[in-house]
C-alpha atoms as a PDB file:
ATOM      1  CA  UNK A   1       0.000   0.000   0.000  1.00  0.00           C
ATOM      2  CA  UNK A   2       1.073   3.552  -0.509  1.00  0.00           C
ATOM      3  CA  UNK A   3       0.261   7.079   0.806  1.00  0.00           C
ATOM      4  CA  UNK A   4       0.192   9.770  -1.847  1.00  0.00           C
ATOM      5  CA  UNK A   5      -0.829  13.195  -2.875  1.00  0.00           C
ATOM      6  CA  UNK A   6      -3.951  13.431  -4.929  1.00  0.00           C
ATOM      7  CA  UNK A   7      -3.788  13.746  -8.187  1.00  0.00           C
ATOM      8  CA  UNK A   8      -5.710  14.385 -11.920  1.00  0.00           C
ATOM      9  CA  UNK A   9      -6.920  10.831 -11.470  1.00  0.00           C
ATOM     10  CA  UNK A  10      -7.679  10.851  -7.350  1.00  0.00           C
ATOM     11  CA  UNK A  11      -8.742  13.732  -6.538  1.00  0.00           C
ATOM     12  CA  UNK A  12     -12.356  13.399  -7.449  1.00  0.00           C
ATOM     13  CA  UNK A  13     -12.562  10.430  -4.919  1.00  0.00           C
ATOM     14  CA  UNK A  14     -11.384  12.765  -2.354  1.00  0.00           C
ATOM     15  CA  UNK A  15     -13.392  15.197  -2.816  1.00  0.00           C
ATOM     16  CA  UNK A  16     -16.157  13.253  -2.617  1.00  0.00           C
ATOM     17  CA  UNK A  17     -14.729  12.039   0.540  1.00  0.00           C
ATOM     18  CA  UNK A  18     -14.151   8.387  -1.205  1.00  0.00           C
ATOM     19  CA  UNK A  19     -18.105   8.337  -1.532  1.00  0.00           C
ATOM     20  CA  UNK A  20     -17.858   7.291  -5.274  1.00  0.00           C
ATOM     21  CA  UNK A  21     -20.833   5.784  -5.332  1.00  0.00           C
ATOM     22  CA  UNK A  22     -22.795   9.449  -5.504  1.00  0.00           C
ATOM     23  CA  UNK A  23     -22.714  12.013  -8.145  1.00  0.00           C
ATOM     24  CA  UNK A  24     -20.518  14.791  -7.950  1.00  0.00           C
ATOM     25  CA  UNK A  25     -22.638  17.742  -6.506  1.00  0.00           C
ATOM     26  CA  UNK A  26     -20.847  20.633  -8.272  1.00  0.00           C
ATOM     27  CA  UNK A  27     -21.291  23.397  -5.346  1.00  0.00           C
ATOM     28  CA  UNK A  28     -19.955  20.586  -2.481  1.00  0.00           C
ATOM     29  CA  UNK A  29     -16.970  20.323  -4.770  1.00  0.00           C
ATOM     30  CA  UNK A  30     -16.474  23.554  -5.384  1.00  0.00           C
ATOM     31  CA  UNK A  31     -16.438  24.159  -2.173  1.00  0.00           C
ATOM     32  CA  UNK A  32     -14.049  21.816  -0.702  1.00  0.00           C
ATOM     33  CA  UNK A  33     -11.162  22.608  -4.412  1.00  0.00           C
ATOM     34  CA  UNK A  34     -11.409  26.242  -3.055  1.00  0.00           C
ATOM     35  CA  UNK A  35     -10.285  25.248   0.540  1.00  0.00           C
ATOM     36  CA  UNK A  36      -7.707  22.930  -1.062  1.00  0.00           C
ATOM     37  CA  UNK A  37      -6.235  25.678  -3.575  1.00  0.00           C
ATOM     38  CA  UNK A  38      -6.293  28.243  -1.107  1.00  0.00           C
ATOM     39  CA  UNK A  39      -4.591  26.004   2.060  1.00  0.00           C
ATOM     40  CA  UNK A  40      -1.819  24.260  -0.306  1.00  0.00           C
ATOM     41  CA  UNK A  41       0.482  26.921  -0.187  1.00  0.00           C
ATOM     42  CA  UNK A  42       0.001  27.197   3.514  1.00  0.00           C
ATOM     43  CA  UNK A  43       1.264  23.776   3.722  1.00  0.00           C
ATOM     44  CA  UNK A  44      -1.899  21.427   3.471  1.00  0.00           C
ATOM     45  CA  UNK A  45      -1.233  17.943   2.539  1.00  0.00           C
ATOM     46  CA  UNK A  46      -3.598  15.976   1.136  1.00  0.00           C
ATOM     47  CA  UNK A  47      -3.474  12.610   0.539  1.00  0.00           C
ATOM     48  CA  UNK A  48      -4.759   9.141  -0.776  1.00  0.00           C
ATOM     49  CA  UNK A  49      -3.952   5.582   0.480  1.00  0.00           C
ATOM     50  CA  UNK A  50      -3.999   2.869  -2.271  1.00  0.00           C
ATOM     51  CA  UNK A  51      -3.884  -0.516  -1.283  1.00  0.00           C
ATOM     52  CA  UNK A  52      -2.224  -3.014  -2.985  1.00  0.00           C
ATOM     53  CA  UNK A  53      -5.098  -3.915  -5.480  1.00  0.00           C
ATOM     54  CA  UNK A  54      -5.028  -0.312  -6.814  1.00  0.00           C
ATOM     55  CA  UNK A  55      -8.109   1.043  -5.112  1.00  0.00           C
ATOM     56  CA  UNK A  56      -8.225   4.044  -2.948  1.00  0.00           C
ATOM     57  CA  UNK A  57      -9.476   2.603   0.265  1.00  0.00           C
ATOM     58  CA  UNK A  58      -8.427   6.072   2.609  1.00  0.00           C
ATOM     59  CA  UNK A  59      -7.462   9.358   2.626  1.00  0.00           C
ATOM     60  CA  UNK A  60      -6.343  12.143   4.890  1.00  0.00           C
ATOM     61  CA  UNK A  61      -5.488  16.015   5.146  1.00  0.00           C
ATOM     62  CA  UNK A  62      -3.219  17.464   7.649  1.00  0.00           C
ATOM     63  CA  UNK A  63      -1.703  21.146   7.966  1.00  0.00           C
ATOM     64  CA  UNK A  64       0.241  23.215  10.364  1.00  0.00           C
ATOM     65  CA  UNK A  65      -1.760  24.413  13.693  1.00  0.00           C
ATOM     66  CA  UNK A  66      -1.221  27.672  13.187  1.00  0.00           C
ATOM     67  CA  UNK A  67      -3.670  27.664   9.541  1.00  0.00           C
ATOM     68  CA  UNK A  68      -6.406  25.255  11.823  1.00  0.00           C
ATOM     69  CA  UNK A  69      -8.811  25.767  13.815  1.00  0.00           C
ATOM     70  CA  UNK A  70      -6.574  25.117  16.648  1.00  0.00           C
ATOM     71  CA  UNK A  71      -4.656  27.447  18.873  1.00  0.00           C
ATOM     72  CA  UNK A  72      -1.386  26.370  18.723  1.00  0.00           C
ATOM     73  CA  UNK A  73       2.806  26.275  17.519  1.00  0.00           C
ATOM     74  CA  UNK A  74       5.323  23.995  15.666  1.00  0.00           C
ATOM     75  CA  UNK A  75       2.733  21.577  15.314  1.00  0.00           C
ATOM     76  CA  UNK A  76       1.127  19.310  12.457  1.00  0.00           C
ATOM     77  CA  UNK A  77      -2.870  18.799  12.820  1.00  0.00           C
ATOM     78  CA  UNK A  78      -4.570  16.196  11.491  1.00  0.00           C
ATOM     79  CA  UNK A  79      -8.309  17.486  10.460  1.00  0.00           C
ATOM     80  CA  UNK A  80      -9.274  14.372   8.752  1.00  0.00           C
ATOM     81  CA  UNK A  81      -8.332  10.778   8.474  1.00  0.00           C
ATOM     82  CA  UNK A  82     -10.630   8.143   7.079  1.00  0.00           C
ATOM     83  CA  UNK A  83     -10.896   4.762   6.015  1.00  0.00           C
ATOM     84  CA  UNK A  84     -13.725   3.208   3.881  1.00  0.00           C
ATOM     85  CA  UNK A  85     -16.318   2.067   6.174  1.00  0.00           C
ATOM     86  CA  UNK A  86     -19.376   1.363   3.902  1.00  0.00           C
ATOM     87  CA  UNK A  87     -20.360  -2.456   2.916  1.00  0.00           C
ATOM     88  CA  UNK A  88     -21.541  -1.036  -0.521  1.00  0.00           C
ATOM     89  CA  UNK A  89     -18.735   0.049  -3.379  1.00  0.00           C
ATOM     90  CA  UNK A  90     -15.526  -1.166  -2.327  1.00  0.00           C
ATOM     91  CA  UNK A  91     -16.456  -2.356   1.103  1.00  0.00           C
ATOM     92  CA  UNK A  92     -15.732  -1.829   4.858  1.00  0.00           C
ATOM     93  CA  UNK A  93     -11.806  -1.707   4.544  1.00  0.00           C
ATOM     94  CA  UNK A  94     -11.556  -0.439   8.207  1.00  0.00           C
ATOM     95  CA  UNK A  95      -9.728  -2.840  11.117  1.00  0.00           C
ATOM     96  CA  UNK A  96      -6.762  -3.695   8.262  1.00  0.00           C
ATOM     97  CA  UNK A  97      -4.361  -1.906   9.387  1.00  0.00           C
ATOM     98  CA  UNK A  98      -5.073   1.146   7.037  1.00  0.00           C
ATOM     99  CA  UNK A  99      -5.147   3.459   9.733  1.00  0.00           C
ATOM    100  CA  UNK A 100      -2.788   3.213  11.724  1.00  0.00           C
ATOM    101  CA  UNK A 101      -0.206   3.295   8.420  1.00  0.00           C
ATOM    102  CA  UNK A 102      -1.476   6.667   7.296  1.00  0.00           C
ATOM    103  CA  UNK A 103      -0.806   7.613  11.014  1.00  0.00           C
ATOM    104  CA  UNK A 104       2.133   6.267  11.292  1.00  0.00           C
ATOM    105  CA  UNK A 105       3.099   8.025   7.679  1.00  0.00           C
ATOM    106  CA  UNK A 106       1.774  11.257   8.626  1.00  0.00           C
ATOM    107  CA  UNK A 107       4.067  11.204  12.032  1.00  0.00           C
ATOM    108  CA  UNK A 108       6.868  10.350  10.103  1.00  0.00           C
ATOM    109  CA  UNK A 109       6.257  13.669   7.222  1.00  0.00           C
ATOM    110  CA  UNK A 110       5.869  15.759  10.325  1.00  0.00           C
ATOM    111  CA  UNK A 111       8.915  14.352  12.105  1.00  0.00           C
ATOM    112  CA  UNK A 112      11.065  15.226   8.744  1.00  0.00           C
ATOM    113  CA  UNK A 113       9.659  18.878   8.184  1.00  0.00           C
ATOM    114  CA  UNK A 114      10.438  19.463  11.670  1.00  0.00           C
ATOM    115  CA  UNK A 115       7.433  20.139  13.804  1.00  0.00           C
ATOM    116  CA  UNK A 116       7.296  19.432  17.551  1.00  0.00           C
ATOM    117  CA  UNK A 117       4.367  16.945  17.507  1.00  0.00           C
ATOM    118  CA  UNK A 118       1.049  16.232  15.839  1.00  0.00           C
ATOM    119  CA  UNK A 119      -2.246  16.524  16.855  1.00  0.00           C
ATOM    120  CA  UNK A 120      -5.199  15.452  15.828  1.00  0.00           C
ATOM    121  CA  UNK A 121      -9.168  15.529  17.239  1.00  0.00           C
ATOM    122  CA  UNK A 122     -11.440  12.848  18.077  1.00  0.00           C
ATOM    123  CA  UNK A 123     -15.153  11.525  19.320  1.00  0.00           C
ATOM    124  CA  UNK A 124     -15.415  10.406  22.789  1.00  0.00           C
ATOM    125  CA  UNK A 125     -17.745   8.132  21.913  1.00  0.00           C
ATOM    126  CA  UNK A 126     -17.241   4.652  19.568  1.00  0.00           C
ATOM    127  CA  UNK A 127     -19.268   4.777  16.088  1.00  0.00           C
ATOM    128  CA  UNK A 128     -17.272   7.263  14.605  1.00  0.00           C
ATOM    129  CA  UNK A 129     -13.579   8.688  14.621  1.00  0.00           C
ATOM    130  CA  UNK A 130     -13.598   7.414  18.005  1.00  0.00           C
ATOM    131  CA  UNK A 131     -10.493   9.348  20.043  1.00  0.00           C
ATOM    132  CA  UNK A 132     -10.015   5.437  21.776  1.00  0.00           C
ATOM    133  CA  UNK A 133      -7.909   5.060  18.704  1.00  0.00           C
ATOM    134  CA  UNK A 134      -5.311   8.108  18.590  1.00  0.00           C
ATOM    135  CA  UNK A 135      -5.104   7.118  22.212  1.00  0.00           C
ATOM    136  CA  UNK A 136      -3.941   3.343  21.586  1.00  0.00           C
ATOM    137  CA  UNK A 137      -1.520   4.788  19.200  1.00  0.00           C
ATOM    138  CA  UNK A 138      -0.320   6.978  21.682  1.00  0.00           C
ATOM    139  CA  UNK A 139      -1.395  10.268  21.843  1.00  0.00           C
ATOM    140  CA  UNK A 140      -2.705  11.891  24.874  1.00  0.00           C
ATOM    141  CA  UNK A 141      -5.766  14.046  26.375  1.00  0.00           C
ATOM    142  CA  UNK A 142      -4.916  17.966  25.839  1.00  0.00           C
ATOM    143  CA  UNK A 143      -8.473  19.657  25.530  1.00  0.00           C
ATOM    144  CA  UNK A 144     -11.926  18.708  25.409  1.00  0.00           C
ATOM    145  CA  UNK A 145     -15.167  20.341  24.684  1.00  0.00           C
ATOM    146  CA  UNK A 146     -18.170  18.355  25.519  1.00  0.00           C
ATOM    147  CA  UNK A 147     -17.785  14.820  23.328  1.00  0.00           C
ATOM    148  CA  UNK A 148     -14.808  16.304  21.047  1.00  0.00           C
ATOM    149  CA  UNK A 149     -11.507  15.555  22.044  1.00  0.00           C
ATOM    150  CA  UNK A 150      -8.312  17.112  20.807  1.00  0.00           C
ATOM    151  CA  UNK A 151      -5.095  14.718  21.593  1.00  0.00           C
ATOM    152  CA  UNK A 152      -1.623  14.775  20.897  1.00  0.00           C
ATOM    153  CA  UNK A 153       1.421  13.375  20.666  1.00  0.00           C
ATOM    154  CA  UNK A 154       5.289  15.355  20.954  1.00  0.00           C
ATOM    155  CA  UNK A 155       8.487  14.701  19.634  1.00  0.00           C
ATOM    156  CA  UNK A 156      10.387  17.058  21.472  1.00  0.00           C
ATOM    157  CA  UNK A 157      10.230  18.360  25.509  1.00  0.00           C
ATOM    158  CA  UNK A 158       9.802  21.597  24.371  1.00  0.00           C
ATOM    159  CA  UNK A 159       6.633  20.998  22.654  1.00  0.00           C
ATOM    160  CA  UNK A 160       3.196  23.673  23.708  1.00  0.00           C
ATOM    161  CA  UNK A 161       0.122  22.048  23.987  1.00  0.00           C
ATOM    162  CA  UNK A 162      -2.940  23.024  21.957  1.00  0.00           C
ATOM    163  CA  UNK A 163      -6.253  24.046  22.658  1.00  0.00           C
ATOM    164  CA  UNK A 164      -9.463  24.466  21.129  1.00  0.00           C
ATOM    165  CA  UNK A 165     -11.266  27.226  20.309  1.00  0.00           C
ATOM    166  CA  UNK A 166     -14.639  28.111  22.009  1.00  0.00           C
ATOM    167  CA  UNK A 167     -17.550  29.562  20.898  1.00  0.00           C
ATOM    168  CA  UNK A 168     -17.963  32.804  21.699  1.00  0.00           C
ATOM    169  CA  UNK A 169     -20.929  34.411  19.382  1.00  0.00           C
ATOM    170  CA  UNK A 170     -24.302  32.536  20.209  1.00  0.00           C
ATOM    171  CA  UNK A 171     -27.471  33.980  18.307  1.00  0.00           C
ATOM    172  CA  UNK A 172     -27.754  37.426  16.395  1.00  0.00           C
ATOM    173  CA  UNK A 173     -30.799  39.241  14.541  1.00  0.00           C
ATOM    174  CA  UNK A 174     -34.603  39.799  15.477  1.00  0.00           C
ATOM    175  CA  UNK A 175     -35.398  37.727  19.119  1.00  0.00           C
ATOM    176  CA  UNK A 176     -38.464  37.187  17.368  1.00  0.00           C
ATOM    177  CA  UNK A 177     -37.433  35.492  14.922  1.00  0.00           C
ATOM    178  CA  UNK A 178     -35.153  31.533  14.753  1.00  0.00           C
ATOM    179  CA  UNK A 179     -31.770  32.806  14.251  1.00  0.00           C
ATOM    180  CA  UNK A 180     -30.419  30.093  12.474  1.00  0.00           C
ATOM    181  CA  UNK A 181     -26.546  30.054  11.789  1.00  0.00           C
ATOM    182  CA  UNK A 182     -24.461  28.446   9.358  1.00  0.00           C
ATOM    183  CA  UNK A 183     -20.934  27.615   9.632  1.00  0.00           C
ATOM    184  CA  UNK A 184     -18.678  26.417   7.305  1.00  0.00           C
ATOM    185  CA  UNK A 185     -15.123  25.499   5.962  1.00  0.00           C
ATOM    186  CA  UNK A 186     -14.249  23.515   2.892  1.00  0.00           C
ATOM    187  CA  UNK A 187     -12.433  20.332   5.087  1.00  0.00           C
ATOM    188  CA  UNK A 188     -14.999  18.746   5.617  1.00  0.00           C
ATOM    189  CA  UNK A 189     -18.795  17.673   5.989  1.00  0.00           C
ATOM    190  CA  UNK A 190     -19.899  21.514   7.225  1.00  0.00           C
ATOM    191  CA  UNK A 191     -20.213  22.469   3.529  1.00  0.00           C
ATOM    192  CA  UNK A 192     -22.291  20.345   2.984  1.00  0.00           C
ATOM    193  CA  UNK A 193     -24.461  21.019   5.977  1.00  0.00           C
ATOM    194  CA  UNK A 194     -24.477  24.407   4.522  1.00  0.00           C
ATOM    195  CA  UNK A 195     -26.256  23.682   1.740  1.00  0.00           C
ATOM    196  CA  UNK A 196     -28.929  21.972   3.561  1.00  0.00           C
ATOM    197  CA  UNK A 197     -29.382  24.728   6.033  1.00  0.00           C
ATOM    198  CA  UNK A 198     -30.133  27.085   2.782  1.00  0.00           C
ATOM    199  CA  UNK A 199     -32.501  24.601   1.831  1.00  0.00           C
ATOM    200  CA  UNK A 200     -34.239  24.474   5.265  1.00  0.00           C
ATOM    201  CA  UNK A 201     -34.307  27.742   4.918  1.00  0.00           C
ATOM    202  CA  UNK A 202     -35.967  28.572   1.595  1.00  0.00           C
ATOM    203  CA  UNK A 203     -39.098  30.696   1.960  1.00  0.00           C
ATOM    204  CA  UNK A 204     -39.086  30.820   6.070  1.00  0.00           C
ATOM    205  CA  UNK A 205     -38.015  34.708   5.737  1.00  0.00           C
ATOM    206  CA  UNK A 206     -40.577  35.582   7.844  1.00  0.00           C
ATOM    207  CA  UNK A 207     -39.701  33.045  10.876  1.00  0.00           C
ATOM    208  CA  UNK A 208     -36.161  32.549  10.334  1.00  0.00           C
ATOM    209  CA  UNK A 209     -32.477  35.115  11.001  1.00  0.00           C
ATOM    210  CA  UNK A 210     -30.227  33.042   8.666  1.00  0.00           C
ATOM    211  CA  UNK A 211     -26.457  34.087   9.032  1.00  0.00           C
ATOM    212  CA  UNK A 212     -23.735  32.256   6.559  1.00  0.00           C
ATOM    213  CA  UNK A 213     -20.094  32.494   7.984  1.00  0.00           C
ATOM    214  CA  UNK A 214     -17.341  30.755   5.975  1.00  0.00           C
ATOM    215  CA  UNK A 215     -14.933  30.110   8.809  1.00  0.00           C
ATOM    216  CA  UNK A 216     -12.315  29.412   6.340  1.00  0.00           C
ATOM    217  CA  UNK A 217     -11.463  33.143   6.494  1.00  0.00           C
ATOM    218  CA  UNK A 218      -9.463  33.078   9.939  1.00  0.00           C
ATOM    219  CA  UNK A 219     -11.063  36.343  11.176  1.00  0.00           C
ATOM    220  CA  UNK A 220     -14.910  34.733  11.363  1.00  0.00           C
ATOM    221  CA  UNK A 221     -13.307  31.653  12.989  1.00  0.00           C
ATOM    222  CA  UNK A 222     -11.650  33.765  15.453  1.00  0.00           C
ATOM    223  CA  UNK A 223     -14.810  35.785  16.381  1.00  0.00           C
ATOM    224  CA  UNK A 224     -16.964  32.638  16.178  1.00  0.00           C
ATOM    225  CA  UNK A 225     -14.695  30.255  17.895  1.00  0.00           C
ATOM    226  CA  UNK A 226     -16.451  27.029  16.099  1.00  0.00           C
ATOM    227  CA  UNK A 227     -15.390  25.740  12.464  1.00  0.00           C
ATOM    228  CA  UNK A 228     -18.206  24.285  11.266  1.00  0.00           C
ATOM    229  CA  UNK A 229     -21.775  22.934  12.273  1.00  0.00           C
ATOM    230  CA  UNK A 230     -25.649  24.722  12.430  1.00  0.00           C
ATOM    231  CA  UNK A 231     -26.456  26.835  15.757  1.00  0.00           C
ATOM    232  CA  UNK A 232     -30.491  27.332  16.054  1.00  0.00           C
ATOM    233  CA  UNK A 233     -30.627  30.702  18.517  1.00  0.00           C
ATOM    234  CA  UNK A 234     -26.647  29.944  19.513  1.00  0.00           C
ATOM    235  CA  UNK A 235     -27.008  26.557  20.252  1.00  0.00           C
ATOM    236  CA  UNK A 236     -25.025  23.691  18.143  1.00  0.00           C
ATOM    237  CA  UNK A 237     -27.689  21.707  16.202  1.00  0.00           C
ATOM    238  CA  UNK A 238     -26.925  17.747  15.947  1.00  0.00           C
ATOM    239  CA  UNK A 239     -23.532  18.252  16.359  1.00  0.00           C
ATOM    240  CA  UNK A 240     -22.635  14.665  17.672  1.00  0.00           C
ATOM    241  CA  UNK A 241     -25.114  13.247  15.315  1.00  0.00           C
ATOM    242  CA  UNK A 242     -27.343  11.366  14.102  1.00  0.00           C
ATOM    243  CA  UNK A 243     -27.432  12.564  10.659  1.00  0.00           C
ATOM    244  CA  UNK A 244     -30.373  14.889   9.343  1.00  0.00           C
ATOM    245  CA  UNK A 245     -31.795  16.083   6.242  1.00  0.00           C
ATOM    246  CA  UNK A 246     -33.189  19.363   5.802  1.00  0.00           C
ATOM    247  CA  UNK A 247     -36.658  18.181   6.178  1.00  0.00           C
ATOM    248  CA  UNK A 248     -35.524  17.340   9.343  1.00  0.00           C
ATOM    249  CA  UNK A 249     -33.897  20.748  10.272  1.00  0.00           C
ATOM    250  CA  UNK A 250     -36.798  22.599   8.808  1.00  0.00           C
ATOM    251  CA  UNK A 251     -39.205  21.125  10.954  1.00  0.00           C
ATOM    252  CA  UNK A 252     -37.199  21.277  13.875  1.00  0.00           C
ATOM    253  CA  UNK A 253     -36.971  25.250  12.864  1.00  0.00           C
ATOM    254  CA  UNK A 254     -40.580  25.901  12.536  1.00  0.00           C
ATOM    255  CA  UNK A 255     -41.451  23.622  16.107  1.00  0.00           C
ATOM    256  CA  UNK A 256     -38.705  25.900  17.786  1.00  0.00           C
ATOM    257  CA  UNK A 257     -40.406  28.955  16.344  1.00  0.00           C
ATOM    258  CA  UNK A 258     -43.577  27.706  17.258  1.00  0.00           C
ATOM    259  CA  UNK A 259     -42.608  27.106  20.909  1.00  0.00           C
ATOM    260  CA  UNK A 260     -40.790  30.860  20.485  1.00  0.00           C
ATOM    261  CA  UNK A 261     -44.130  32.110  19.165  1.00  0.00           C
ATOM    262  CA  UNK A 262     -46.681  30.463  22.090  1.00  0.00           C
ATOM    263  CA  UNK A 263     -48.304  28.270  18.976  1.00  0.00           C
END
């Protein structure tokens, strides 16, 4: 197996975040190439792993701290690492050993380009990107913020821990009104949560504040202090799952305006 940059013939597969069963949707994609073309030259790596048999079966992206949404110095973070999980396509590839290479490969890049450490976030929880994981390969507990973990591990004594930031705008607009906030960068799954929030959205004018804020621009991450997610009136909608649709966020937006309203 190998670890590589993307490339003409990979990159589609990791932009769809190796779902390559679905159609491209152009604006998702869009999107996440923007992120990509604006963070390479900041030092974003991102990356493929191909088994033996040719097919992509992982991929991961990892940058310095200091362009993350992390507070932090001298080290590399790791904002996404991910193994095929899904019976359908090319199957569950997970509990191979793919994982733990691309970690191991990833240490081993940051090691030679001389950061301090890595780090690298997790879910306290089992079902997905558990933090049990990082933590059996060694890293350690540095910050938490209700079920999201951030961990790390140092190669040098010298090495400052991290932190996460913390959200520090809750809800803006008309108190009569659902403000309804949408956060997004172009790493990960909040893009596409952005386009379902506009499509929750559509036509509630009347009953509805709706705020975009690409966090990708460092100064609305800073004043936000959350990377990506929905907040309905300031608080963080679904955030450790399950998944929704935007049915399912517009009628959860109309009963919390309802409940606002006395109805």
């Amino acid at each position: 197996m190998k670890l590589e940059s993307i490339s003409g013939d990979t990159e589609g597969t990791f932009f769809r975040c190796l779902h390559d069963e679905r159609p491209d949707d152009p604006r998702v994609v869009e999107i996440r190439r923007r992120w990509f073309e604006e963070h390479k030259p900041l030092g974003l790596r991102a990356k493929v792993l191909i088994a033996d048999s040719g097919e992509v079966v992982g991929l991961c992206q990892y940058l310095p701290v200091e362009h993350s949404q992390y507070v932090g110095r001298d080290l590399m973070v790791i904002l996404c690492m991910w193994v095929h999980g899904y019976e359908h396509h090319i199957g569950n590839r997970q509990k191979q050993g793919y994982g733990r290479f691309m970690l191991e490969a990833i240490e081993e890049d940051a090691r030679e380009a001389g950061f301090k450490g890595v780090t690298v976030w997790g879910k306290d929880f089992p079902y997905w990107n558990p933090v049990s994981f990082y933590e059996h390969m060694g890293y350690s507990r540095v910050d938490q913020i209700g079920n999201d973990v951030l961990v790390w591990k140092t190669f040098t004594d010298d090495a400052e821990p991290p932190r996460m930031l913390r959200q520090t705008v809750k809800a803006r607009g008309d108190q009569g009104k659902v403000s309804v906030t949408s956060l997004f960068t172009g790493w990960c799954g909040g893009c596409i949560f952005n386009l379902m929030a506009l499509e929750a959205v559509d036509g509630l004018e009347d009953i509805v504040d709706f705020i975009e804020v690409d966090t990708s621009i460092r100064e609305n991450l800073l004043e936000w202090g959350v990377s990506d997610g929905i907040l309905l009136d300031g608080k963080p909608y679904r955030s450790d799952g399950p998944p929704f649709t935007a049915e399912e966020l517009r009628a959860d937006i109309m009963n919390l305006y309802n409940s606002k309203a006395g109805l």
